[in-house]
PDB file of N, CA and C in Angstrom:
ATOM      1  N   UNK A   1      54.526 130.782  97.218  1.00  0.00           N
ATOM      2  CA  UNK A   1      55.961 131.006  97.039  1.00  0.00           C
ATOM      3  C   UNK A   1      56.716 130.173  98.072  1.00  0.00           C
ATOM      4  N   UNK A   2      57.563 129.566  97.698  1.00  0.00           N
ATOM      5  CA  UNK A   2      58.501 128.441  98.552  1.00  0.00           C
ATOM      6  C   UNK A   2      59.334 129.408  99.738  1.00  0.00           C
ATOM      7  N   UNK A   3      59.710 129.172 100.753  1.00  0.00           N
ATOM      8  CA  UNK A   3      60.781 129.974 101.412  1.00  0.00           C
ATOM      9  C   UNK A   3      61.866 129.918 100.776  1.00  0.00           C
ATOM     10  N   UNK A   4      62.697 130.527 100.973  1.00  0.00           N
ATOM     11  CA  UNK A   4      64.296 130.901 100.684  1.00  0.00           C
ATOM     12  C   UNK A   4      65.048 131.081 101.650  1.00  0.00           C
ATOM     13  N   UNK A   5      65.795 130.425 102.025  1.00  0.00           N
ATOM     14  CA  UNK A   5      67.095 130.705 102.711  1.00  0.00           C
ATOM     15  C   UNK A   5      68.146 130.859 102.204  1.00  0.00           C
ATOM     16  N   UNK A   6      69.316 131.636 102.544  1.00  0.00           N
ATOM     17  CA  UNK A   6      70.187 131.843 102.538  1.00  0.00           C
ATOM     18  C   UNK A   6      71.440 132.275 103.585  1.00  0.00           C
ATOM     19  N   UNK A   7      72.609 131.250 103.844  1.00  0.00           N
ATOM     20  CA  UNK A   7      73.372 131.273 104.775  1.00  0.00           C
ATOM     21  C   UNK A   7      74.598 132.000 104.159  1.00  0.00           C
ATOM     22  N   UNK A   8      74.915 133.551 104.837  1.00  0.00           N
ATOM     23  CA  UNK A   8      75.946 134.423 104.345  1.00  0.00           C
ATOM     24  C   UNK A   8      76.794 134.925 105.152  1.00  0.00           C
ATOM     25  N   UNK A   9      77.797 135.526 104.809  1.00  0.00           N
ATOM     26  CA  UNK A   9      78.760 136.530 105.786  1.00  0.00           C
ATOM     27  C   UNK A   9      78.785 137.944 105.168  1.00  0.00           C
ATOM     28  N   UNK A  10      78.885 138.895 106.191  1.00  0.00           N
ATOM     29  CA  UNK A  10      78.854 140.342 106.069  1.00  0.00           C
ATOM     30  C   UNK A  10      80.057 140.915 104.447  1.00  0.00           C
ATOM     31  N   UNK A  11      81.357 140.286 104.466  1.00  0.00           N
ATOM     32  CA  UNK A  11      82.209 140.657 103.951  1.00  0.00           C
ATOM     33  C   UNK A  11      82.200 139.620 103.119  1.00  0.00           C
ATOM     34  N   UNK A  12      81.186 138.955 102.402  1.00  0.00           N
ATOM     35  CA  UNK A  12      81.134 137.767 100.861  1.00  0.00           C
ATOM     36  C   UNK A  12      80.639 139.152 100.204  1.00  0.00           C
ATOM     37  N   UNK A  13      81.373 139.048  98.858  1.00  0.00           N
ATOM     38  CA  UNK A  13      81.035 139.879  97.846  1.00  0.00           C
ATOM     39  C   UNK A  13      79.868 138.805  96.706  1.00  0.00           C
ATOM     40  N   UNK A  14      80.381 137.679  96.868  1.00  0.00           N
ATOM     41  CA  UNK A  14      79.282 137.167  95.880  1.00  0.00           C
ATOM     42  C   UNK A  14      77.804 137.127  97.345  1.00  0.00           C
ATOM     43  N   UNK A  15      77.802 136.769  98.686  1.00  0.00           N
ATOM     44  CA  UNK A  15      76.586 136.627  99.064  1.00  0.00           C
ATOM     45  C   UNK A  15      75.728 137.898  98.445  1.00  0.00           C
ATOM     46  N   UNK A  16      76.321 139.299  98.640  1.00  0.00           N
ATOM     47  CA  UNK A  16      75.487 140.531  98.136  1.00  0.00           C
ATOM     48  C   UNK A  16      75.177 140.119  96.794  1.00  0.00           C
ATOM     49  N   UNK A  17      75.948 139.653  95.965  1.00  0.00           N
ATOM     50  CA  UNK A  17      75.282 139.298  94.403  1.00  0.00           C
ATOM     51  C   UNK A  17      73.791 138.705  94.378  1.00  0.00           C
ATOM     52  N   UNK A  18      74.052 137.308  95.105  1.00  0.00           N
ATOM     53  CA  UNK A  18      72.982 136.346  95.290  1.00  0.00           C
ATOM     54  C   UNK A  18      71.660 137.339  95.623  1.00  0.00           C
ATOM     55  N   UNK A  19      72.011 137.912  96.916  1.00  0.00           N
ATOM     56  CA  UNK A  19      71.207 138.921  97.629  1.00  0.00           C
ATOM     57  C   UNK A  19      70.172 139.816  96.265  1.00  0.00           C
ATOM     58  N   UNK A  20      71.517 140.165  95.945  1.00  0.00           N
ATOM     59  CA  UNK A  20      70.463 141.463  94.812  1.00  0.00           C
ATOM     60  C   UNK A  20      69.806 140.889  93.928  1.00  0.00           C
ATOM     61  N   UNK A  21      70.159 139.782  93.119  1.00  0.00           N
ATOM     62  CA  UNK A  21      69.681 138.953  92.545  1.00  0.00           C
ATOM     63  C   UNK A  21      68.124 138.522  93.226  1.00  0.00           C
ATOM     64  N   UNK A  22      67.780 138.152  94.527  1.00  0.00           N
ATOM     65  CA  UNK A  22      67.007 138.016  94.506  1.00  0.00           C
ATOM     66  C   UNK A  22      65.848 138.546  94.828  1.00  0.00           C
ATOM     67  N   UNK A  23      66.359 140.146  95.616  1.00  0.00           N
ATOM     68  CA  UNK A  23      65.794 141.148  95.360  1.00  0.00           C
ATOM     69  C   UNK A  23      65.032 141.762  94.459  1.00  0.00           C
ATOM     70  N   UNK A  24      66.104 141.835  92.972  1.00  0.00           N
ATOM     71  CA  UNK A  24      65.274 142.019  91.679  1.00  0.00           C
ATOM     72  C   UNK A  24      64.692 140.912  91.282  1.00  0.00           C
ATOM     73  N   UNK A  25      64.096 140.218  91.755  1.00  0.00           N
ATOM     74  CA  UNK A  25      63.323 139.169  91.450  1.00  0.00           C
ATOM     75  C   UNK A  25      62.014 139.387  92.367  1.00  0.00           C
ATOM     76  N   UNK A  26      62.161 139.957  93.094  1.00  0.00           N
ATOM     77  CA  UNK A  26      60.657 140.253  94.378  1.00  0.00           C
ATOM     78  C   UNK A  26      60.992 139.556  95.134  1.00  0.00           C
ATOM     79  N   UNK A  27      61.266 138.442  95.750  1.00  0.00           N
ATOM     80  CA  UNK A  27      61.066 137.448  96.886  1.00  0.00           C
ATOM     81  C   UNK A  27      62.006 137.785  98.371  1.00  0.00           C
ATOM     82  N   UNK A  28      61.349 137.466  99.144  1.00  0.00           N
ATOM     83  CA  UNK A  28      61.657 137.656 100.458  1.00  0.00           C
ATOM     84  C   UNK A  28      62.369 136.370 100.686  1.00  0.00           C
ATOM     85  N   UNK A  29      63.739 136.469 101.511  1.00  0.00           N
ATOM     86  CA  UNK A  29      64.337 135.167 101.924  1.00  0.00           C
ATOM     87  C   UNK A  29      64.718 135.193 103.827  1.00  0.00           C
ATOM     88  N   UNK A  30      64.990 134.168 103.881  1.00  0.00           N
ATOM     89  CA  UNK A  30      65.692 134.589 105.347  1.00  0.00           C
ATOM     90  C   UNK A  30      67.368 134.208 105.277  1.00  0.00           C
ATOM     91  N   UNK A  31      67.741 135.502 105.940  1.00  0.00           N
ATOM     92  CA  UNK A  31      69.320 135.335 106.135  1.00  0.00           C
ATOM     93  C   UNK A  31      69.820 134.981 106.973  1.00  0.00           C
ATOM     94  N   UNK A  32      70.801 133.607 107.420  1.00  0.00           N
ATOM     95  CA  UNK A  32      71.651 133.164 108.062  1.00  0.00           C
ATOM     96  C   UNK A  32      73.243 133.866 108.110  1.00  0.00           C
ATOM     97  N   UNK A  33      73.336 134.461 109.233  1.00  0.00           N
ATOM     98  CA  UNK A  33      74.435 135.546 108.754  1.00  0.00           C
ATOM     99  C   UNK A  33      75.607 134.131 109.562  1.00  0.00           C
ATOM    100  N   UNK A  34      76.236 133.338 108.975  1.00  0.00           N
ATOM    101  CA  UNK A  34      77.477 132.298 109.764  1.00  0.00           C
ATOM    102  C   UNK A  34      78.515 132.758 110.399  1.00  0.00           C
ATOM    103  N   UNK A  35      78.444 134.277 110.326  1.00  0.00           N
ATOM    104  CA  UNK A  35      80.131 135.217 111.032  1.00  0.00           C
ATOM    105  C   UNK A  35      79.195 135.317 112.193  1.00  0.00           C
ATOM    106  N   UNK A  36      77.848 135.581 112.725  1.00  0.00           N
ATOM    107  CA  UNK A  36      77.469 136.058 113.385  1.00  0.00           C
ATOM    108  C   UNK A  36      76.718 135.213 114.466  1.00  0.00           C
ATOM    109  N   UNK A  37      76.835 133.929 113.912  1.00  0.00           N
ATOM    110  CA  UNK A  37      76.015 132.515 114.698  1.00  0.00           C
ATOM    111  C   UNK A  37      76.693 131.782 114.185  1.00  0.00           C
ATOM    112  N   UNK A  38      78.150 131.689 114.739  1.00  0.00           N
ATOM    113  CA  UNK A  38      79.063 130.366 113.875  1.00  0.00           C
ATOM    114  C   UNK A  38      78.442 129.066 114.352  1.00  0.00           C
ATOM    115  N   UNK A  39      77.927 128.705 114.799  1.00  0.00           N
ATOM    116  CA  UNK A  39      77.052 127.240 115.025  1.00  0.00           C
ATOM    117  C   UNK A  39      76.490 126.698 114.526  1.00  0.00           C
ATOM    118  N   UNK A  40      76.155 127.691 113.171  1.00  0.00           N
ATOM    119  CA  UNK A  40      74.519 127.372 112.453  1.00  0.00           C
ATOM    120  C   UNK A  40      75.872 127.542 111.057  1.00  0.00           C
ATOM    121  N   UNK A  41      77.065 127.365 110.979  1.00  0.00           N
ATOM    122  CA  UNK A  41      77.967 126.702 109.971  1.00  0.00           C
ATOM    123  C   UNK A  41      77.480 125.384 109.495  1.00  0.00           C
ATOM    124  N   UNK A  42      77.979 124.424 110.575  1.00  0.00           N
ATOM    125  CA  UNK A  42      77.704 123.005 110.921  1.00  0.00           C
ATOM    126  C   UNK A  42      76.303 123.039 110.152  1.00  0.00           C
ATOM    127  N   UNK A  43      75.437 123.567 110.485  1.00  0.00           N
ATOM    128  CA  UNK A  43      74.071 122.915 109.733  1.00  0.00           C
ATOM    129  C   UNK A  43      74.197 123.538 108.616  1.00  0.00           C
ATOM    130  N   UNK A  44      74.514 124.121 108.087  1.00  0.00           N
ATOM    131  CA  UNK A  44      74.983 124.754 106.812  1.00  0.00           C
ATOM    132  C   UNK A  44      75.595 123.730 106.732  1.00  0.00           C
ATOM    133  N   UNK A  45      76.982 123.599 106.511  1.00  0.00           N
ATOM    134  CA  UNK A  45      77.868 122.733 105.917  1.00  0.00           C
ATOM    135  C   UNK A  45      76.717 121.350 105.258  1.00  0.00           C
ATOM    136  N   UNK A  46      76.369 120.608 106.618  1.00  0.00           N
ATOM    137  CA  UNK A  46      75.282 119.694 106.730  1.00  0.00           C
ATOM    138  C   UNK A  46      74.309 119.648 105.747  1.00  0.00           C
ATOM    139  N   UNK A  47      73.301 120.613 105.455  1.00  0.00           N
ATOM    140  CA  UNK A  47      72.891 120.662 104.663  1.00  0.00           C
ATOM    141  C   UNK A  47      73.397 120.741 102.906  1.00  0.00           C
ATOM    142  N   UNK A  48      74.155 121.616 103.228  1.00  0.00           N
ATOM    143  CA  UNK A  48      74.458 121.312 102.212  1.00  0.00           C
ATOM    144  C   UNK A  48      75.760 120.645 101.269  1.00  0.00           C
ATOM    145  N   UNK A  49      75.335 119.622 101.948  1.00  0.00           N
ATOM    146  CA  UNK A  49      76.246 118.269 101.561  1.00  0.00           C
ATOM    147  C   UNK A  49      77.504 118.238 101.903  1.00  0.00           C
ATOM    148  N   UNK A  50      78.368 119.093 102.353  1.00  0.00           N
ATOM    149  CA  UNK A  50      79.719 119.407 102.571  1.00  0.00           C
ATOM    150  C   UNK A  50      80.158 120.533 102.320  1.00  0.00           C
ATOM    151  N   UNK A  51      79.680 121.385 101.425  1.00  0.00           N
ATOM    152  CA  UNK A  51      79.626 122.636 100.812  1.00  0.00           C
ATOM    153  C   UNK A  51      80.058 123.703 102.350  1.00  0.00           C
ATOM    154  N   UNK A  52      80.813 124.350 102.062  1.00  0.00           N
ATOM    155  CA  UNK A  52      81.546 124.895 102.815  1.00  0.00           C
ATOM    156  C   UNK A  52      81.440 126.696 103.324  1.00  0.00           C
ATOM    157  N   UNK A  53      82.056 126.920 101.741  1.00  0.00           N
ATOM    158  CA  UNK A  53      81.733 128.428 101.296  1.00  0.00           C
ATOM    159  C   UNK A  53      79.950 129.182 100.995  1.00  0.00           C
ATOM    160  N   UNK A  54      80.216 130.379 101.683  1.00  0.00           N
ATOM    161  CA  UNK A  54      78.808 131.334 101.367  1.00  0.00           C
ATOM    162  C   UNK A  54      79.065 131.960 100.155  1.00  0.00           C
ATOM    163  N   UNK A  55      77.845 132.182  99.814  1.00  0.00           N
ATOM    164  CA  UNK A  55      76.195 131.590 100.119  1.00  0.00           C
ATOM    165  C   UNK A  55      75.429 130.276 100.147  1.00  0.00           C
ATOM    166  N   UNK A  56      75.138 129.566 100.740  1.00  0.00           N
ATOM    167  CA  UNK A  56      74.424 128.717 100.623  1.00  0.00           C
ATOM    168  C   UNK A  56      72.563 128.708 100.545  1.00  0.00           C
ATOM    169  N   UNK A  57      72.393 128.360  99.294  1.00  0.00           N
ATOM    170  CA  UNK A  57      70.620 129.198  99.199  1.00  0.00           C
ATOM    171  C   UNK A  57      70.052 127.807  98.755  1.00  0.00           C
ATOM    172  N   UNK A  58      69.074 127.466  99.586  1.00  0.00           N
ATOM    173  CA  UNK A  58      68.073 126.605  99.744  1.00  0.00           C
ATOM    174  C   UNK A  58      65.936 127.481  99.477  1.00  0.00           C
ATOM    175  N   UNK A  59      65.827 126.809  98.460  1.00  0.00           N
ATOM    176  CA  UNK A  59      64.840 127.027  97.954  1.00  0.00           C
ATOM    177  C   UNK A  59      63.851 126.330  98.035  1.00  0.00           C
ATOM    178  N   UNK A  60      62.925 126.086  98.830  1.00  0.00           N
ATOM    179  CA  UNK A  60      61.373 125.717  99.200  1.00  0.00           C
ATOM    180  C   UNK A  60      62.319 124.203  99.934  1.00  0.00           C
ATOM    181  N   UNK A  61      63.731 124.639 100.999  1.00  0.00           N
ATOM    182  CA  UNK A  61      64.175 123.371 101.353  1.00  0.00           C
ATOM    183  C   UNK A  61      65.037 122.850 100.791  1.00  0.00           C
ATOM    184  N   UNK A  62      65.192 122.668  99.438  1.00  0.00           N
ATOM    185  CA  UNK A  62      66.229 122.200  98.421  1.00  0.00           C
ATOM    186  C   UNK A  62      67.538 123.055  98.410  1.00  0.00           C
ATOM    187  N   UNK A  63      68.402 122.608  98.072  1.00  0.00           N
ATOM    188  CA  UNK A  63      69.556 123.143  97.968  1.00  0.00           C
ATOM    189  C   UNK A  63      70.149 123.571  96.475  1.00  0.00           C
ATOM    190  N   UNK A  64      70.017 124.916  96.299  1.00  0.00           N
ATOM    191  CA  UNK A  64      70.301 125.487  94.570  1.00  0.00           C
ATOM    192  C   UNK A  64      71.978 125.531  94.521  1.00  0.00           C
ATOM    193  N   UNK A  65      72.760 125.344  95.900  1.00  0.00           N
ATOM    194  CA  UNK A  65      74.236 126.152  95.648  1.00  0.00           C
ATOM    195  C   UNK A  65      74.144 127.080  96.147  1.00  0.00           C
ATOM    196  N   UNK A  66      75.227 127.919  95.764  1.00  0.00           N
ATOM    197  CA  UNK A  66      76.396 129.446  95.584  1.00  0.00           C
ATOM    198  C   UNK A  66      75.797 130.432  94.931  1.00  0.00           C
ATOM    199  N   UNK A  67      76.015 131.437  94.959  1.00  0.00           N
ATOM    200  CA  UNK A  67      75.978 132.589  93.928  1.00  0.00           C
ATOM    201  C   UNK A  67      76.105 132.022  92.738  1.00  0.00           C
ATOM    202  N   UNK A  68      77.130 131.308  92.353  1.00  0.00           N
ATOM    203  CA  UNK A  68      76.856 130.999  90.297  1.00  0.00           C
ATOM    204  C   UNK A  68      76.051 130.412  90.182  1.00  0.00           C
ATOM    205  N   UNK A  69      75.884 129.444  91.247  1.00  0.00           N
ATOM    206  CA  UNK A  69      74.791 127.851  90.825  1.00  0.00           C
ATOM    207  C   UNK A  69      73.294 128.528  90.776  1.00  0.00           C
ATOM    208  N   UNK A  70      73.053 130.033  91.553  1.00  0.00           N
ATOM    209  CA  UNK A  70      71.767 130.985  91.660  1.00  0.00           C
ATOM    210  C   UNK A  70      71.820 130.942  90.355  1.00  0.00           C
ATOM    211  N   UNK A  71      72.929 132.125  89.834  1.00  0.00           N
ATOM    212  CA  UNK A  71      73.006 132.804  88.958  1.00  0.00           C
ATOM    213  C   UNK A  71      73.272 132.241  87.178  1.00  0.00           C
ATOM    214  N   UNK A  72      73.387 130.585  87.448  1.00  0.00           N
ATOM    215  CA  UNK A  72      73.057 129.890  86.168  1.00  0.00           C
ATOM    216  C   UNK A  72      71.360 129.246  86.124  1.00  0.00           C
ATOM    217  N   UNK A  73      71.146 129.435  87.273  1.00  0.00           N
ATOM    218  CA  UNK A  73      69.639 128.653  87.246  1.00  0.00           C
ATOM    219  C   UNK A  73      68.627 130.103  86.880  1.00  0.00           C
ATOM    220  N   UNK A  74      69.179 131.104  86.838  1.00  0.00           N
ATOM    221  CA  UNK A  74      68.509 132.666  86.005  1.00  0.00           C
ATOM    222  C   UNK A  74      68.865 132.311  84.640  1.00  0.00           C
ATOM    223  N   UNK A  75      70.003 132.047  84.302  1.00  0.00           N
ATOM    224  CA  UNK A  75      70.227 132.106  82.890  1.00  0.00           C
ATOM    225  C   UNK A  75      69.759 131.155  82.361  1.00  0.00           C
ATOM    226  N   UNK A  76      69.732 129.909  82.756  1.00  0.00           N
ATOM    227  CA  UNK A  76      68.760 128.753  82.012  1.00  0.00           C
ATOM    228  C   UNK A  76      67.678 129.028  82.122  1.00  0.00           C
ATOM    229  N   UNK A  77      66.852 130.231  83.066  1.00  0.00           N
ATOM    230  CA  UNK A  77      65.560 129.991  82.836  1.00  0.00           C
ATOM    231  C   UNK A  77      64.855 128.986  83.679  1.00  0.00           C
ATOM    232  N   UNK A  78      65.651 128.908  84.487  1.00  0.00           N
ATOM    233  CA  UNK A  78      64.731 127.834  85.668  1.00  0.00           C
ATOM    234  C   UNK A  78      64.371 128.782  86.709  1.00  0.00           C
ATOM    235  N   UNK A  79      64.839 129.856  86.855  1.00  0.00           N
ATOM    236  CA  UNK A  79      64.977 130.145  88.405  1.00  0.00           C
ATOM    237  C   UNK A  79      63.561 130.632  88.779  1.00  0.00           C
ATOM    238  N   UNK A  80      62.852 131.392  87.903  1.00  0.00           N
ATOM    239  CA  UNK A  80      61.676 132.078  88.249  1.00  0.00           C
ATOM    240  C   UNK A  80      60.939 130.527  88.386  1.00  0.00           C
ATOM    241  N   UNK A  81      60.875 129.716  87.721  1.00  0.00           N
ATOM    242  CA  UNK A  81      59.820 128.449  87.844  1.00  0.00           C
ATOM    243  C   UNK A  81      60.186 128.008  89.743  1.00  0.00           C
ATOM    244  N   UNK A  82      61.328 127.793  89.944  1.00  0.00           N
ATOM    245  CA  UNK A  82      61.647 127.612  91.040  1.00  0.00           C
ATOM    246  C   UNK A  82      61.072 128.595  92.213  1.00  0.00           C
ATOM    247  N   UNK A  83      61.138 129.762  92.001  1.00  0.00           N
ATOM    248  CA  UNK A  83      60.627 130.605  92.841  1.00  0.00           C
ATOM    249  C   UNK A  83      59.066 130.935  92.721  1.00  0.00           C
ATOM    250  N   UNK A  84      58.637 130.728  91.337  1.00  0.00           N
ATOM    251  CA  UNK A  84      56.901 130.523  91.684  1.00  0.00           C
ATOM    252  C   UNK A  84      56.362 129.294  92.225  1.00  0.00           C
ATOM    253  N   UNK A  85      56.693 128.424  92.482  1.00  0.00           N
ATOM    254  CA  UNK A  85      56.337 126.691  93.068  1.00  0.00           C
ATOM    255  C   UNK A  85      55.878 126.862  94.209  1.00  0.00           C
TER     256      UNK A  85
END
């Protein structure tokens, strides 16, 4: 199983989406909380390309997006392939 990251804030209503989402899926991720280590923004941002707003979820390293960009890669049917790799 690839790692998962995810960079969030306490008070994002979509990070908890992402969150549960990948909960009901089984997988363990690690959380970057950015309200709580504003430093580790910058490498957020950085990584992911300019991208600004949480969640930012990086999958085995790669960068999937936001909460929708999660939550369309479930509905196409990619996401579990992504998370078994």
């Amino acid at each position: 199983m690839p790692s998962i990251e995810i960079y969030t804030s306490p008070t994002c209503g979509y990070c908890h989406a992402a969150k549960r989402l990948l909960a009901q899926k089984g997988v363990t991720y690690s959380e970057v909380d950015v309200a709580r280590q504003p430093e580790r923004r910058v490498e957020m941002v950085q990584r992911a390309n300019g991208r600004r707003t949480v969640p930012q979820i990086f999958i085995g390293g790669k960068h999937v997006g936001g909460c929708d960009d999660l939550y369309a890669l479930d509905s196409a049917g990619k996401l579990d392939p992504l998370l078994a790799a």
